[in-house]
N, C-alpha and C. Protein backbone atom coordinates (compact mmCIF):
# COMPACT_ATOMS: atom_id res chain seq x y z
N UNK A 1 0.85 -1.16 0.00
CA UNK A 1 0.00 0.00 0.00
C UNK A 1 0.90 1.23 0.00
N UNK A 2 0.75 1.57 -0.91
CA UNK A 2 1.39 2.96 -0.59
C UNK A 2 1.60 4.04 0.56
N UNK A 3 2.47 4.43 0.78
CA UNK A 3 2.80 5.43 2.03
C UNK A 3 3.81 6.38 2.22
N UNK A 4 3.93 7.49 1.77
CA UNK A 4 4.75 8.17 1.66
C UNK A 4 6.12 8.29 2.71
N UNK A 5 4.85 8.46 4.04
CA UNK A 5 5.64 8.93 5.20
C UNK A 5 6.85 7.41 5.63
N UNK A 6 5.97 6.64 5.34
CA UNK A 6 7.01 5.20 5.46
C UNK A 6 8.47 4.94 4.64
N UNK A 7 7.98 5.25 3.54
CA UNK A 7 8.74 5.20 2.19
C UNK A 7 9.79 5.85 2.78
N UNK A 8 9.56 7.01 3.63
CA UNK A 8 10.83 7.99 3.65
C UNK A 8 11.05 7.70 5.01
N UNK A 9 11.00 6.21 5.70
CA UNK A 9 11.89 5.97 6.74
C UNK A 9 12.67 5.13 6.35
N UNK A 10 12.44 4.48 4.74
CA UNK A 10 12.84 3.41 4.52
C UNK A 10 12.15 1.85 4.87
N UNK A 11 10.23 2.09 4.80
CA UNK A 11 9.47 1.13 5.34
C UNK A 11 8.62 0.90 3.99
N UNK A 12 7.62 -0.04 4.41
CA UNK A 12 6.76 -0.97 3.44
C UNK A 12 5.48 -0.69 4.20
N UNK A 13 4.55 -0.61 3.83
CA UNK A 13 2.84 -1.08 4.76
C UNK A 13 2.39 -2.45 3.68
N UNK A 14 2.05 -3.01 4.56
CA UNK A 14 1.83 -4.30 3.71
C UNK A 14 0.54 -4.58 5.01
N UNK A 15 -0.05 -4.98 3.37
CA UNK A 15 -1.89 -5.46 4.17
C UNK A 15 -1.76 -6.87 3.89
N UNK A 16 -2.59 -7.44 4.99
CA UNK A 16 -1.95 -9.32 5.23
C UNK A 16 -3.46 -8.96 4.56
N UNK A 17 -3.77 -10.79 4.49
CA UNK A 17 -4.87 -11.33 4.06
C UNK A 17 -6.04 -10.78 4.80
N UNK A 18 -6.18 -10.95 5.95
CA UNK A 18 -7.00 -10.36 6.88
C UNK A 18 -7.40 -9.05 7.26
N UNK A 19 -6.62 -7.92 6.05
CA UNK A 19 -7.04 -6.57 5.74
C UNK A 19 -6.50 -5.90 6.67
N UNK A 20 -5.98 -6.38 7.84
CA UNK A 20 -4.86 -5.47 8.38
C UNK A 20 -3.20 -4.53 8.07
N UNK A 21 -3.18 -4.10 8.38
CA UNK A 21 -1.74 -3.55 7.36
C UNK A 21 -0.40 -3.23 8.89
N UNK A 22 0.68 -3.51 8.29
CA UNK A 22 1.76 -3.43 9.31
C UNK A 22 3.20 -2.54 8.38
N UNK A 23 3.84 -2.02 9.14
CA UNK A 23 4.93 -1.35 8.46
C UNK A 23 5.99 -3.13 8.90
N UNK A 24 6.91 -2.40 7.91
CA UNK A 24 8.26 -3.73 7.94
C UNK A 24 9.31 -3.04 7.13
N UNK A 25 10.42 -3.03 7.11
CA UNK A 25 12.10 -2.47 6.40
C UNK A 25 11.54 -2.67 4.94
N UNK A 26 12.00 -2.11 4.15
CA UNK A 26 12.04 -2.81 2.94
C UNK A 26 12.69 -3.55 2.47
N UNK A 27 13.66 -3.38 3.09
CA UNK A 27 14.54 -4.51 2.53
C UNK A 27 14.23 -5.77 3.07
N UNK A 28 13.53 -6.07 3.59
CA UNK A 28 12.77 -7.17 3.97
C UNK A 28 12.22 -7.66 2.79
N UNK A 29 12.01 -7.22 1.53
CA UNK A 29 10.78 -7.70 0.41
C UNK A 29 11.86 -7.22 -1.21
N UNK A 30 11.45 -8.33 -1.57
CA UNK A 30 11.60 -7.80 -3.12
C UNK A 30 10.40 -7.24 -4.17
N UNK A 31 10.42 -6.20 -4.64
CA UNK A 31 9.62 -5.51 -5.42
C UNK A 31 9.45 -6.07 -6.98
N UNK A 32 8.53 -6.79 -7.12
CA UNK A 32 8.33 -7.63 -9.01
C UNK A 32 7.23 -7.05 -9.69
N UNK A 33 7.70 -6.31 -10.58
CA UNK A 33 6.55 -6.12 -11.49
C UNK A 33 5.72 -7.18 -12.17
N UNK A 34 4.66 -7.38 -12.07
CA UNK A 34 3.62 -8.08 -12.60
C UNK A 34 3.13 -7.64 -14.24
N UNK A 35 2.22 -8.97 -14.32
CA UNK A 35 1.81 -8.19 -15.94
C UNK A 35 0.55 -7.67 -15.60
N UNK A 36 -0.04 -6.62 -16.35
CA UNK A 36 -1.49 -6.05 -16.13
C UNK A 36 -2.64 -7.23 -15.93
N UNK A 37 -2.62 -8.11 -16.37
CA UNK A 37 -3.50 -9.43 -15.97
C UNK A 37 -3.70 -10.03 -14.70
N UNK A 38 -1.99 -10.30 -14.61
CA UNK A 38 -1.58 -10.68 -13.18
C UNK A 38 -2.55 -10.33 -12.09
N UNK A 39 -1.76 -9.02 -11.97
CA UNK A 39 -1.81 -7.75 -11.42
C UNK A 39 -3.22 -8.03 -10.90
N UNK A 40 -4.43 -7.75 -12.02
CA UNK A 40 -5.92 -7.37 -11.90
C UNK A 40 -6.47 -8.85 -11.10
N UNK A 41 -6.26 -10.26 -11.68
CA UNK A 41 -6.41 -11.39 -10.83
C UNK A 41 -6.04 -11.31 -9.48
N UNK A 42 -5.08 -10.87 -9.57
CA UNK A 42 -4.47 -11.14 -7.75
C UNK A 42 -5.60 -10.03 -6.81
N UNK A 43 -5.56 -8.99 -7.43
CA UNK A 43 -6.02 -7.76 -6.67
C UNK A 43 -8.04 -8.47 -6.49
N UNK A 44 -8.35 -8.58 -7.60
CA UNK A 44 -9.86 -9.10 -7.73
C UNK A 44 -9.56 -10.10 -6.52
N UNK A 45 -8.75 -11.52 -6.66
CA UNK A 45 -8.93 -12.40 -5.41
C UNK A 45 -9.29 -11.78 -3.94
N UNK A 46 -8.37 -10.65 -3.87
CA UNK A 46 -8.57 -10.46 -2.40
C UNK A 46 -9.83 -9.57 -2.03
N UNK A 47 -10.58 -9.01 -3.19
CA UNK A 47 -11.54 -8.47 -3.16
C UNK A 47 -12.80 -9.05 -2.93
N UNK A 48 -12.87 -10.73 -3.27
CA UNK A 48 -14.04 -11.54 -3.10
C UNK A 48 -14.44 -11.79 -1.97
């Protein structure tokens, strides 16, 4: 999820399955671009 103020501590907000969201390092995670398909499947799943 996007977050500016995080971004510029050097953090992540990441929403678990359960719609909660937590900060974490970034460097904790690797960043992969997806294809626009991907992308729209994954996002729709968690929307159901």
């Amino acid at each position: 999820m996007p977050d500016k103020d995080a971004e510029q501590d050097g953090d992540l907000r990441i929403i678990d399955e359960s719609g909660e969201d937590y900060l974490f390092p970034a460097e904790y995670f690797v960043l992969a671009e997806l294809p626009d398909e991907a992308a729209r499947l994954l996002i729709s799943s968690f929307a159901a």
